[in-house]
Protein backbone atom coordinates (compact mmCIF):
# COMPACT_ATOMS: atom_id res chain seq x y z
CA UNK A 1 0.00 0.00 0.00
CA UNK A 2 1.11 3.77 -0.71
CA UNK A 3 1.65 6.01 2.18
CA UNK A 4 -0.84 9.40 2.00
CA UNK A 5 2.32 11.17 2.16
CA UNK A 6 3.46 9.29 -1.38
CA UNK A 7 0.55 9.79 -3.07
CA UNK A 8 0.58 13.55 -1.95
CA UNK A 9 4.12 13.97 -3.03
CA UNK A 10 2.90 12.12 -6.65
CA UNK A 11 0.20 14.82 -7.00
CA UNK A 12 2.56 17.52 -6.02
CA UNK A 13 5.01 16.31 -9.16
CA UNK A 14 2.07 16.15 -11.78
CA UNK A 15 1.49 19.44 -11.24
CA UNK A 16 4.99 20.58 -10.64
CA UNK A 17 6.07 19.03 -13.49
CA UNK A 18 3.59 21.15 -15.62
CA UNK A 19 4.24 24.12 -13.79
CA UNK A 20 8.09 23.95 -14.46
CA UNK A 21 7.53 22.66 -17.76
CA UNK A 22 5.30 26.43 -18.31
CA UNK A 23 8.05 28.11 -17.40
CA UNK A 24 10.74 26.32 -19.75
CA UNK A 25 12.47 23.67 -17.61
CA UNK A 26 14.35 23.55 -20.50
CA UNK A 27 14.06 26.84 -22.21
CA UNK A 28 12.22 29.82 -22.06
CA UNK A 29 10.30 30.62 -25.84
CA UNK A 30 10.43 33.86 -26.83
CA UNK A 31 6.48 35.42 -27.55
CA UNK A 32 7.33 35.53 -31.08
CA UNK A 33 10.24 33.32 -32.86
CA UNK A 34 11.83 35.08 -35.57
CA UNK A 35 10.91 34.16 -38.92
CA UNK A 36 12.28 30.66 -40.16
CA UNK A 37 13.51 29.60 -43.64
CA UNK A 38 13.37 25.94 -43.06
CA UNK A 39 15.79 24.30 -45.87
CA UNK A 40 14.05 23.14 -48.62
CA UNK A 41 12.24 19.76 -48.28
CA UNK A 42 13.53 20.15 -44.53
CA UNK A 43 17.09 19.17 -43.00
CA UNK A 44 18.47 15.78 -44.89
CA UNK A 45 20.68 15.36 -41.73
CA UNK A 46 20.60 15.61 -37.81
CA UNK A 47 23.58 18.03 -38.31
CA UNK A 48 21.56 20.07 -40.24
CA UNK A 49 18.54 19.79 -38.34
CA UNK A 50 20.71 21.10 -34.99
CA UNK A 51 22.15 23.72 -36.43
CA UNK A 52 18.65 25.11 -37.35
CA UNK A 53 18.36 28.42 -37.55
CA UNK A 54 14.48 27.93 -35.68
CA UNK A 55 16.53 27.03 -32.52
CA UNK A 56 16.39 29.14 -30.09
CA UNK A 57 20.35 30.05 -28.98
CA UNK A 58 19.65 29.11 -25.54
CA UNK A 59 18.61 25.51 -26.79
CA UNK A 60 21.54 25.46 -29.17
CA UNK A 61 23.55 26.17 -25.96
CA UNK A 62 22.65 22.95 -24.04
CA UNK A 63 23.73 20.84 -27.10
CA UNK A 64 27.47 20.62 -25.15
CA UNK A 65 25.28 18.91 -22.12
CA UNK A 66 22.40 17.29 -24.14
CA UNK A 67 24.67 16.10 -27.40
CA UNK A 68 21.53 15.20 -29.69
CA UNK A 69 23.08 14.82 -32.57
CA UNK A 70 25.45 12.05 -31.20
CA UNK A 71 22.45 10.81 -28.98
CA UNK A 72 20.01 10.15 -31.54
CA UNK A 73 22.73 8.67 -33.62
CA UNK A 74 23.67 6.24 -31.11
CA UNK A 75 19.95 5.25 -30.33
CA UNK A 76 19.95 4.29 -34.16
CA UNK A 77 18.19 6.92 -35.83
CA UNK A 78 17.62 6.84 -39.55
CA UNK A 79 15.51 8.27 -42.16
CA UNK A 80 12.14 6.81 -42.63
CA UNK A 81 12.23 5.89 -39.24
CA UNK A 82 8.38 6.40 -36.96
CA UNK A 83 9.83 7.98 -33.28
CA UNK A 84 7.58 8.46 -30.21
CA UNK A 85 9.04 11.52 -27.82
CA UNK A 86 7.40 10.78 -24.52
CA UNK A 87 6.87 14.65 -22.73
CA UNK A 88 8.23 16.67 -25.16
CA UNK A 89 7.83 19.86 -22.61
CA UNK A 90 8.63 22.68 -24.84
CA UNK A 91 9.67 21.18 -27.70
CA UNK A 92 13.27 21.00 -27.09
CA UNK A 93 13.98 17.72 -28.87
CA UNK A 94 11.26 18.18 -31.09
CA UNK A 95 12.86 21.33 -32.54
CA UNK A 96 15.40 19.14 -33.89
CA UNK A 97 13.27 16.07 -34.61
CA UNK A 98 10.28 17.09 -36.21
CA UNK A 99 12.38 18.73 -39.16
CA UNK A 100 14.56 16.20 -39.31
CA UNK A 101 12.08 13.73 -40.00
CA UNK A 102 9.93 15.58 -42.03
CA UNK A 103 12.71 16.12 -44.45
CA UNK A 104 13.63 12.36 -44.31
CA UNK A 105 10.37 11.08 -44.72
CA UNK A 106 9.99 9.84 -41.07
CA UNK A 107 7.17 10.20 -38.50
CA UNK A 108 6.97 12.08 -35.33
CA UNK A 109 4.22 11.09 -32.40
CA UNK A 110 4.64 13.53 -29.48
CA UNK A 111 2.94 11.81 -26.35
CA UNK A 112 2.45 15.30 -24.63
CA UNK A 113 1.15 15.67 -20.40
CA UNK A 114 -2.23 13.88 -20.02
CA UNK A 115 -4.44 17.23 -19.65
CA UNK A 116 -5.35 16.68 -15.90
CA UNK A 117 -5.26 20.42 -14.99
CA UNK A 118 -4.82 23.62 -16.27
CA UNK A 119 -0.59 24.00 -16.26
CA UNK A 120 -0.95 21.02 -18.18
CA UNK A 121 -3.40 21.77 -20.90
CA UNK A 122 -1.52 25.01 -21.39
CA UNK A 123 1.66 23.75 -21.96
CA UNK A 124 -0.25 20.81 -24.74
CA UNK A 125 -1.92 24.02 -26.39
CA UNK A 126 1.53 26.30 -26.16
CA UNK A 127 3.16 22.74 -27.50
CA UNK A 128 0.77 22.76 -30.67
CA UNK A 129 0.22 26.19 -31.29
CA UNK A 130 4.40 26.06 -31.74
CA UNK A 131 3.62 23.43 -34.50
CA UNK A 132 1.11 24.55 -35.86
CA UNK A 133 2.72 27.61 -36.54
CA UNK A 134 5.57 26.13 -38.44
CA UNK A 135 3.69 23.37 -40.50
CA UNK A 136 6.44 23.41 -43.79
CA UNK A 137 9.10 23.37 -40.72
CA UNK A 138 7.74 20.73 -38.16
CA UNK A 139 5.48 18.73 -40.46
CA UNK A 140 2.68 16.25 -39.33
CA UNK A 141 3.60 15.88 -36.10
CA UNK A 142 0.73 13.97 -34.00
CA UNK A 143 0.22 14.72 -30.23
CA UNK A 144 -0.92 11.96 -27.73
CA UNK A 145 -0.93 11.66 -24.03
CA UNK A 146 1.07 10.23 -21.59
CA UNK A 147 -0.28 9.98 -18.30
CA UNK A 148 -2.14 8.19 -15.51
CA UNK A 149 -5.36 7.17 -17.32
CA UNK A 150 -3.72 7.54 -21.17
CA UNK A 151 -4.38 4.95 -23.77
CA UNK A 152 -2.04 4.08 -26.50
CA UNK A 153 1.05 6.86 -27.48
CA UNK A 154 0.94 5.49 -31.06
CA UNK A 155 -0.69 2.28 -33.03
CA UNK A 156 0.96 -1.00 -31.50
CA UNK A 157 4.06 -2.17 -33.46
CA UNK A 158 4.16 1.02 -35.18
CA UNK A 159 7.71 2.63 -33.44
CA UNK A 160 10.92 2.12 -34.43
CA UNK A 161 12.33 4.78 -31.82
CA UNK A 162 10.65 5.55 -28.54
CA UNK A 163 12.64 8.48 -26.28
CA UNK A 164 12.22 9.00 -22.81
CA UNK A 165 13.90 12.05 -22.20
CA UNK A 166 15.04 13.62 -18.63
CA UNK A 167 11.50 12.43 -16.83
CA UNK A 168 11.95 8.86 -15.93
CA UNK A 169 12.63 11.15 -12.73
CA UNK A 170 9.15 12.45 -13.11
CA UNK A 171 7.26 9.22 -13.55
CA UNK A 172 8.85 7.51 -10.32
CA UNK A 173 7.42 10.68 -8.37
CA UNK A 174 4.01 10.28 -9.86
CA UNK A 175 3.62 6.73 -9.73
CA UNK A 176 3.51 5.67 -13.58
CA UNK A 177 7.38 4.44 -14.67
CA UNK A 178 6.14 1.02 -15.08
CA UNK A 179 3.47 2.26 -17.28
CA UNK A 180 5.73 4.10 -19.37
CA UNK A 181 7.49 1.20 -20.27
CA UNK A 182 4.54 -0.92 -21.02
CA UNK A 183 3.35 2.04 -22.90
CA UNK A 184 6.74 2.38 -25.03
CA UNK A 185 6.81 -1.16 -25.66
CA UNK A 186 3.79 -2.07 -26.88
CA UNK A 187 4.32 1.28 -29.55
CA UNK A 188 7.54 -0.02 -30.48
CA UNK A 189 7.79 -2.81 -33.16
CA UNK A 190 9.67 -5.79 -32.78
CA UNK A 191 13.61 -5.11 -32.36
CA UNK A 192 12.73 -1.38 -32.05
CA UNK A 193 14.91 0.88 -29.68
CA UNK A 194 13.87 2.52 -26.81
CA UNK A 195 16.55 5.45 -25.86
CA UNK A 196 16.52 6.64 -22.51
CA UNK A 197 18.88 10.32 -21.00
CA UNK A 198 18.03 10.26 -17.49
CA UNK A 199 19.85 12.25 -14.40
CA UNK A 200 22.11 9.16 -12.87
CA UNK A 201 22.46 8.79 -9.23
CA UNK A 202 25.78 7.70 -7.48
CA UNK A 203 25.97 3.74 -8.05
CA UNK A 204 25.23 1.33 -5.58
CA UNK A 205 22.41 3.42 -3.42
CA UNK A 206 18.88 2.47 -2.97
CA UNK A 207 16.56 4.26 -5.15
CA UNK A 208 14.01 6.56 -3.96
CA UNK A 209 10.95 5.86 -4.53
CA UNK A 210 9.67 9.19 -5.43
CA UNK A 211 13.46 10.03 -6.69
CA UNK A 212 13.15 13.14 -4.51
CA UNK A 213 16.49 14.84 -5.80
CA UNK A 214 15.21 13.98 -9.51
CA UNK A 215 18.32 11.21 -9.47
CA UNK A 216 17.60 7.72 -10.72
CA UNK A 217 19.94 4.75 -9.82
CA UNK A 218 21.31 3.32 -13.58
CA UNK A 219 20.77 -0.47 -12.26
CA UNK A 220 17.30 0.57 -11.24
CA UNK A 221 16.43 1.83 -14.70
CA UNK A 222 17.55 -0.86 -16.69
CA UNK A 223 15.51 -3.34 -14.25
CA UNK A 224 11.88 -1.54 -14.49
CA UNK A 225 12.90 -2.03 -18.52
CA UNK A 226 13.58 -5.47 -18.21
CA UNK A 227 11.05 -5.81 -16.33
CA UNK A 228 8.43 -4.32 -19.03
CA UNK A 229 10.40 -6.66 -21.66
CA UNK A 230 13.47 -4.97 -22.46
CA UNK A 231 16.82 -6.30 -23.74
CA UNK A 232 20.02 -3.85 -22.65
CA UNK A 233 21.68 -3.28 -26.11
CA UNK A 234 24.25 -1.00 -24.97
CA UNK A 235 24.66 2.10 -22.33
CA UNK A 236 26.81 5.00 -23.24
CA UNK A 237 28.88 7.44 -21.06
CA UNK A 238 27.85 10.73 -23.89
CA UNK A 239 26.08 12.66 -21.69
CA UNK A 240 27.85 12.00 -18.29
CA UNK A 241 29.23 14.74 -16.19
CA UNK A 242 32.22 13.53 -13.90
CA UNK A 243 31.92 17.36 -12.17
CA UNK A 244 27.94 16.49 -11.21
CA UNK A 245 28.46 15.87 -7.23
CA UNK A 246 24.76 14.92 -6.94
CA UNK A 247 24.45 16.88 -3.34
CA UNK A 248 22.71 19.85 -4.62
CA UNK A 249 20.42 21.62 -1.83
CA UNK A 250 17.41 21.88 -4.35
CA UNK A 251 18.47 18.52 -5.78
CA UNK A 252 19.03 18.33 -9.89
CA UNK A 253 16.93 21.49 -10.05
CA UNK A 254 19.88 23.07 -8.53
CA UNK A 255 22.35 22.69 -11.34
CA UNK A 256 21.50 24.23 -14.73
CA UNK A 257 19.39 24.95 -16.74
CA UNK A 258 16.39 24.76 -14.02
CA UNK A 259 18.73 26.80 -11.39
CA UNK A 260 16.14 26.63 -8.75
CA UNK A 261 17.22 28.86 -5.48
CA UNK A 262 14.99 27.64 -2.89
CA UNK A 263 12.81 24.10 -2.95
CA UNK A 264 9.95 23.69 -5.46
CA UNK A 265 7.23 25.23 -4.88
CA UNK A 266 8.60 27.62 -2.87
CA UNK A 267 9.34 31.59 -3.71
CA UNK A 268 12.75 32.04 -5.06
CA UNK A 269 15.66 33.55 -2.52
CA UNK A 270 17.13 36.44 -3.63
CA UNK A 271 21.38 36.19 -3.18
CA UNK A 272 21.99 32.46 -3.50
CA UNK A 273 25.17 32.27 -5.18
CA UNK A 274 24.78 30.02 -8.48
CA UNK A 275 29.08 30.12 -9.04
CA UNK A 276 29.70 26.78 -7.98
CA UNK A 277 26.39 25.13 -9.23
CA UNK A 278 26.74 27.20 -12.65
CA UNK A 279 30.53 25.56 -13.03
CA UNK A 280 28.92 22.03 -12.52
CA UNK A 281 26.97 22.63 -15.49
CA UNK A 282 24.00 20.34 -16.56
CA UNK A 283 23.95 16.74 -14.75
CA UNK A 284 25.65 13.98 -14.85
CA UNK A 285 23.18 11.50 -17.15
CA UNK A 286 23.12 7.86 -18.03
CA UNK A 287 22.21 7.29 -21.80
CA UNK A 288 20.67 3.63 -22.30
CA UNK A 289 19.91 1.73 -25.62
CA UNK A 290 16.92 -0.78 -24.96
CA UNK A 291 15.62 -3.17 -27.96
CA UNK A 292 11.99 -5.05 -27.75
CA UNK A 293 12.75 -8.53 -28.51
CA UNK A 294 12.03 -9.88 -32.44
């Protein structure tokens, strides 16, 4: 049985998740882009499609922490290819894949927040209102759900890629990892990849339950896959961070690009002294390559 307090905390990271997601957990959009000039027929390459001139700067920024280019390359991706993006928050990945797969004749599903409240369904309509806007750019990108009570986050069997990027940290607090696996393999098709960046914890601990400090033990993840079905293909050391001491006072949130001064929730403090959390830079992250059995 779940404690009251768990279940309290769970509700408190639903809607703390959308509420930091509003305010650009990874970026912050501008009201109005400038103008794009998406290539013609759309990037042929995920070089091309990073170097975008619809990024925003601070996005293009975060590529030294995030490295999508050598990320999605690693997961396996290739033209053609149909990839789910489980909470694509602002669009920070999607900037790069939607165009990129548009212009090689792939197919982007975006399972978005289940709309439980209002953060939530304003960050789905800011998400597709960002789309929308940019149809020759982004292309036919189709939004889903993720959540407690979602169905399906594409046709069964239909996936090649699924990504589950920086929120397996999310779903522990809410209650609904193992239902994110489920959910990513039954999209995927046989031998499809699922490609997980997550914040890692210090090896050998005991996972949280709730992962309170938004850190998630790498042996832990890899079970819950297996668990769901998962073979471990291969894990990658791209996107670690040796500098990440994982003792933050405001957990992960601490460290860039979140930079939170006081706990969630809670009104910022004017003063604290980013230096030292600022010359961390972005987390240290585990990078896994999972494949659903042929």
């Amino acid at each position: 049985m779940v404690s009251r307090s768990v279940l309290a905390s769970r509700r408190l990271v639903l809607t703390g998740c959308a509420s930091l997601a509003l305010v650009g957990c990874d970026r912050k959009p501008k009201a109005a882009d400038a103008p794009v000039k998406p290539p013609r027929g759309g990037p042929q390459s995920l070089a091309e499609a990073a170097a975008g001139d619809w990024r925003l700067p601070q996005d293009k920024a975060r590529d030294a922490f995030r490295h999508p280019v050598e990320s999605l390359t690693w997961w396996g991706l290739k033209p053609g290819m149909t990839v789910v993006e489980f909470w694509p928050g602002t669009g920070w990945y999607t900037d790069i894949l939607a165009p990129y797969l548009k212009g090689v004749g792939g197919k982007l599903y975006a399972a978005n927040l289940e709309p439980s409240d209002p953060a939530a369904v304003q960050i789905v309509e800011a998400y597709k209102a960002r789309l929308a806007s940019k149809p020759k750019l982004f292309g036919d990108v189709e939004v889903t759900a993720f959540g407690p009570t979602s169905g399906p986050v594409a046709p069964d069997g239909s996936a090649d890629l699924v990504l589950f990027l920086r929120n397996l940290h999310n779903w522990l607090a809410a209650g609904i990892a193992d239902k994110a696996f489920k959910d990513a393999f039954a999209a995927l098709k046989p031998g499809g990849v699922l490609g997980i960046e997550e914040h890692r914890a210090n090896p050998g601990g005991v996972q949280d339950a709730v992962a309170a400090e938004g850190y998630v033990q790498q042996a832990y993840a890899i079970q819950l896959a297996k668990e769901a079905g998962f073979i471990l293909a291969g894990t990658s050391e791209i996107n670690a961070n040796p500098k990440d001491t994982k003792d933050h006072p405001f957990g992960v949130w601490t460290l860039p690009p979140t930079r939170l001064t006081a706990p969630r929730g809670q009104p910022a403090k004017p003063g604290f002294d980013h230096a030292k959390y600022d010359a961390i830079g972005e987390s240290d992250r585990m990078t896994l390559k999972l494949v659903k059995p042929k």
